[in-house]
Protein backbone atom coordinates (compact mmCIF):
# COMPACT_ATOMS: atom_id res chain seq x y z
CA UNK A 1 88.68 124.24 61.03
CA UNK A 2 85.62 122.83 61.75
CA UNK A 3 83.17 125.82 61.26
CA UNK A 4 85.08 126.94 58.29
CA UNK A 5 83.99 123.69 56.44
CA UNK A 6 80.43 125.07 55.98
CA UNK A 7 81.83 128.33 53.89
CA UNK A 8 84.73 126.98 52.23
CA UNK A 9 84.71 124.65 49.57
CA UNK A 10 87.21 121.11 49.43
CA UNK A 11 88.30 122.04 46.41
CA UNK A 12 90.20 124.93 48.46
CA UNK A 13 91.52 123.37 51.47
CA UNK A 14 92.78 119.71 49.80
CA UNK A 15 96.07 119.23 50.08
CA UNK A 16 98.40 116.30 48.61
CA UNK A 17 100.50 113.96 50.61
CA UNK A 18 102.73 111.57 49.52
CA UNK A 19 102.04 108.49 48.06
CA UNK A 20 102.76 105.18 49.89
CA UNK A 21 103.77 103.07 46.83
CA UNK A 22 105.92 106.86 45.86
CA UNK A 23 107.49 106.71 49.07
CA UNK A 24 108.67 103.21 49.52
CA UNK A 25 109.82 103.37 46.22
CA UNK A 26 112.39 106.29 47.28
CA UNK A 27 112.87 104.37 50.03
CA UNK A 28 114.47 101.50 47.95
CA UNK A 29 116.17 103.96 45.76
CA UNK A 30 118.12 105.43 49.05
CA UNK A 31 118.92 101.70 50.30
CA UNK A 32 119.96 101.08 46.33
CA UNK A 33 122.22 104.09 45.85
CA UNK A 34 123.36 103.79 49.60
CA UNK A 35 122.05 107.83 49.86
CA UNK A 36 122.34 109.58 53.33
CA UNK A 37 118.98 110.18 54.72
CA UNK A 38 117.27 112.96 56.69
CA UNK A 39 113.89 113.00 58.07
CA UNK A 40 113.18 117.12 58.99
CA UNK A 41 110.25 118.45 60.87
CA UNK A 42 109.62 122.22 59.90
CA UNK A 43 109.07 123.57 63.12
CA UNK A 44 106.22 126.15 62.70
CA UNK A 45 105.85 125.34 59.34
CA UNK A 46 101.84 126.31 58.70
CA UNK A 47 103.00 129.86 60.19
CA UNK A 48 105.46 130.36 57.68
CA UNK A 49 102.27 130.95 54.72
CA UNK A 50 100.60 133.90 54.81
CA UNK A 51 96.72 133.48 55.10
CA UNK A 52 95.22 134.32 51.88
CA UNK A 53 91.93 134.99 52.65
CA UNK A 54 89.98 136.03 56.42
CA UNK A 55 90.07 133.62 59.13
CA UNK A 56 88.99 134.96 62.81
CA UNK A 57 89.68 132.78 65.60
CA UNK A 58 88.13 132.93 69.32
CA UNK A 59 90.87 132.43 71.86
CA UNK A 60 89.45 131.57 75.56
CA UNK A 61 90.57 130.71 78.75
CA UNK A 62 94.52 130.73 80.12
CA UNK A 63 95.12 131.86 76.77
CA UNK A 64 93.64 135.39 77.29
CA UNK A 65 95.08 136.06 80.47
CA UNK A 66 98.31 135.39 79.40
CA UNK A 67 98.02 137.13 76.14
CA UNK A 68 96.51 140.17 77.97
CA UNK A 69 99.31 140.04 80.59
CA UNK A 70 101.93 139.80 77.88
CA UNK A 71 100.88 142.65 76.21
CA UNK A 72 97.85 144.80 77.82
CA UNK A 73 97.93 147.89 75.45
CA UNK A 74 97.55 145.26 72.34
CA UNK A 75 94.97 142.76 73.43
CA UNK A 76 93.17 144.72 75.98
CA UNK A 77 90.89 147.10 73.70
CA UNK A 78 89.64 143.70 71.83
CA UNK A 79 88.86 141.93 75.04
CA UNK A 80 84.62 140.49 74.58
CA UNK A 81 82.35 139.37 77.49
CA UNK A 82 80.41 136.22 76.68
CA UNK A 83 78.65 134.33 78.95
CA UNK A 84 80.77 135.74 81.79
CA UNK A 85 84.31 134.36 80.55
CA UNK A 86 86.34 136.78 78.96
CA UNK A 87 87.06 136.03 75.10
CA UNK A 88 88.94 137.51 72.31
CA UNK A 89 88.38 137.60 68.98
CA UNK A 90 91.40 137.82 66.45
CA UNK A 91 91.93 137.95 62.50
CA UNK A 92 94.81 135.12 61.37
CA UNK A 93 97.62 136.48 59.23
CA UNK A 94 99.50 133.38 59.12
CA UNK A 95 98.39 130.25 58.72
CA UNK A 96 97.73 128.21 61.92
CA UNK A 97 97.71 124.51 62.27
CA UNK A 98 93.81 123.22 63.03
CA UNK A 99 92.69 126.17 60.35
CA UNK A 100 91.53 124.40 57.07
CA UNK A 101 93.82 125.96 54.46
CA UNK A 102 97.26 126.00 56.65
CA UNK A 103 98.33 123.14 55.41
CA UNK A 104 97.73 123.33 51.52
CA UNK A 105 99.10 126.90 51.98
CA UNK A 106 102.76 125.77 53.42
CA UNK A 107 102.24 123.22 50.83
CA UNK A 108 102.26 126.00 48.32
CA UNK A 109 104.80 128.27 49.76
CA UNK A 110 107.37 124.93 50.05
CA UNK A 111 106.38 123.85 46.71
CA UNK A 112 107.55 127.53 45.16
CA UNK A 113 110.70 127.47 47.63
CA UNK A 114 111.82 124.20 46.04
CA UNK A 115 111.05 125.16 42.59
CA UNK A 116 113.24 128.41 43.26
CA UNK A 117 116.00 126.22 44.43
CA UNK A 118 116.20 124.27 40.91
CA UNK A 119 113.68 121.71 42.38
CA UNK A 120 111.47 119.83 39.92
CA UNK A 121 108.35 118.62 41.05
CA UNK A 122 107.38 115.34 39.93
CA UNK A 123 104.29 115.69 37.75
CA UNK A 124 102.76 111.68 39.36
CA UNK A 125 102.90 112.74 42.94
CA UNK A 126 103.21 116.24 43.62
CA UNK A 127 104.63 115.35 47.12
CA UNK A 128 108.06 114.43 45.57
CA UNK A 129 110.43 116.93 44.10
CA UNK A 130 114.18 115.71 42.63
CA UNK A 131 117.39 117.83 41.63
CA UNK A 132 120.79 117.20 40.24
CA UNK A 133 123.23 117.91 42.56
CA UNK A 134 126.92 116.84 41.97
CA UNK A 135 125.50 114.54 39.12
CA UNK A 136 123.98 112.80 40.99
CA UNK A 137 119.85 113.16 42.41
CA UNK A 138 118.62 114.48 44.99
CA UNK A 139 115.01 113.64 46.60
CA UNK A 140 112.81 115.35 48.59
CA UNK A 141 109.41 113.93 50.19
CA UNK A 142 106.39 116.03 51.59
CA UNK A 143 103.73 114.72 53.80
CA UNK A 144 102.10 117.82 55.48
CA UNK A 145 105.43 119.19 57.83
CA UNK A 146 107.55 116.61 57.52
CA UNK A 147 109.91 115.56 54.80
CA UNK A 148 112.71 113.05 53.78
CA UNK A 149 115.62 114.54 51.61
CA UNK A 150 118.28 111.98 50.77
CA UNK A 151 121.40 112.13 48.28
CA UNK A 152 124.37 110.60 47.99
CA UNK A 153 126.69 112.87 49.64
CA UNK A 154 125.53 113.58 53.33
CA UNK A 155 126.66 117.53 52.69
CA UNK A 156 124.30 118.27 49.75
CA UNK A 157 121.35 116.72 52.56
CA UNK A 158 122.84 118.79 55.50
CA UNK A 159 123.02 122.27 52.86
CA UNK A 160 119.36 121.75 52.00
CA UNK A 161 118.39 120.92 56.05
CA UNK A 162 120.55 124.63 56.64
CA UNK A 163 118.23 126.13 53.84
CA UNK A 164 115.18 125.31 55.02
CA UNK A 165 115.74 126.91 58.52
């Protein structure tokens, strides 16, 4: 991401996390209303947002020979010469973690998810999103991949873990 930072504005590539005074107040909530408690890593999760703009990325070393030897007839026609060490020079159409925007754009694309799933985001810390769920609420927490989703009933937690896969 570094290069990018000269062409692309803060305003573009800022991304919310959670709170800490938001978070260890849902943390006493869960302890409070004895709620079951998941912390879930989205495995992959920055690849999961299409890029919404052009990002090209050099790739060197091990990783072109095994990308060549994977698939010749793709990667071969792109291969570049520089300095003597083969390189290759590819356009991102998914977001990739190190790239400025991946992580405010799997930031929107879980924010719309949740809002799709009767998810209200809370309008003090955008990293926090509740929902009724067998009358009784249901929390989930954002910091860049991660999250915490707790209710009372360990099923409702396990449903939205399933859904999120």
């Amino acid at each position: 991401g570094r290069k990018q930072c000269t062409y692309t504005p803060k305003d573009d590539t800022s991304v919310p996390t959670v709170a800490t005074e938001a978070l260890m107040l849902s943390c006493i909530i869960d302890a409070i209303e004895e709620r079951d408690v998941a912390k879930v890593d989205i495995p992959g999760a920055f690849m999961q947002a299409e890029m919404d703009d052009v990002v090209h990325m050099k790739i060197e070393g091990t990783m072109v020979e095994l990308l060549t030897k994977l698939d010749p007839k793709m990667y071969q026609q792109y291969l570049r010469s520089k300095g003597g060490k083969l390189v290759l020079y590819v356009q991102l159409k998914k977001a990739l973690y190190g790239t400025l925007k991946a992580a405010l754009l799997f930031w929107r694309n879980l924010s719309s998810c949740l809002q799709e799933w009767g998810f209200k985001i809370n309008p003090y810390d955008w990293c926090m999103a509740n929902k009724s769920k067998q009358g009784k609420q249901c929390t989930i927490v954002r910091h860049v991949d991660n999250l915490k989703i707790s209710h009372k009933d360990p099923q409702v937690v396990t449903d939205i873990i399933d859904k999120l896969k």
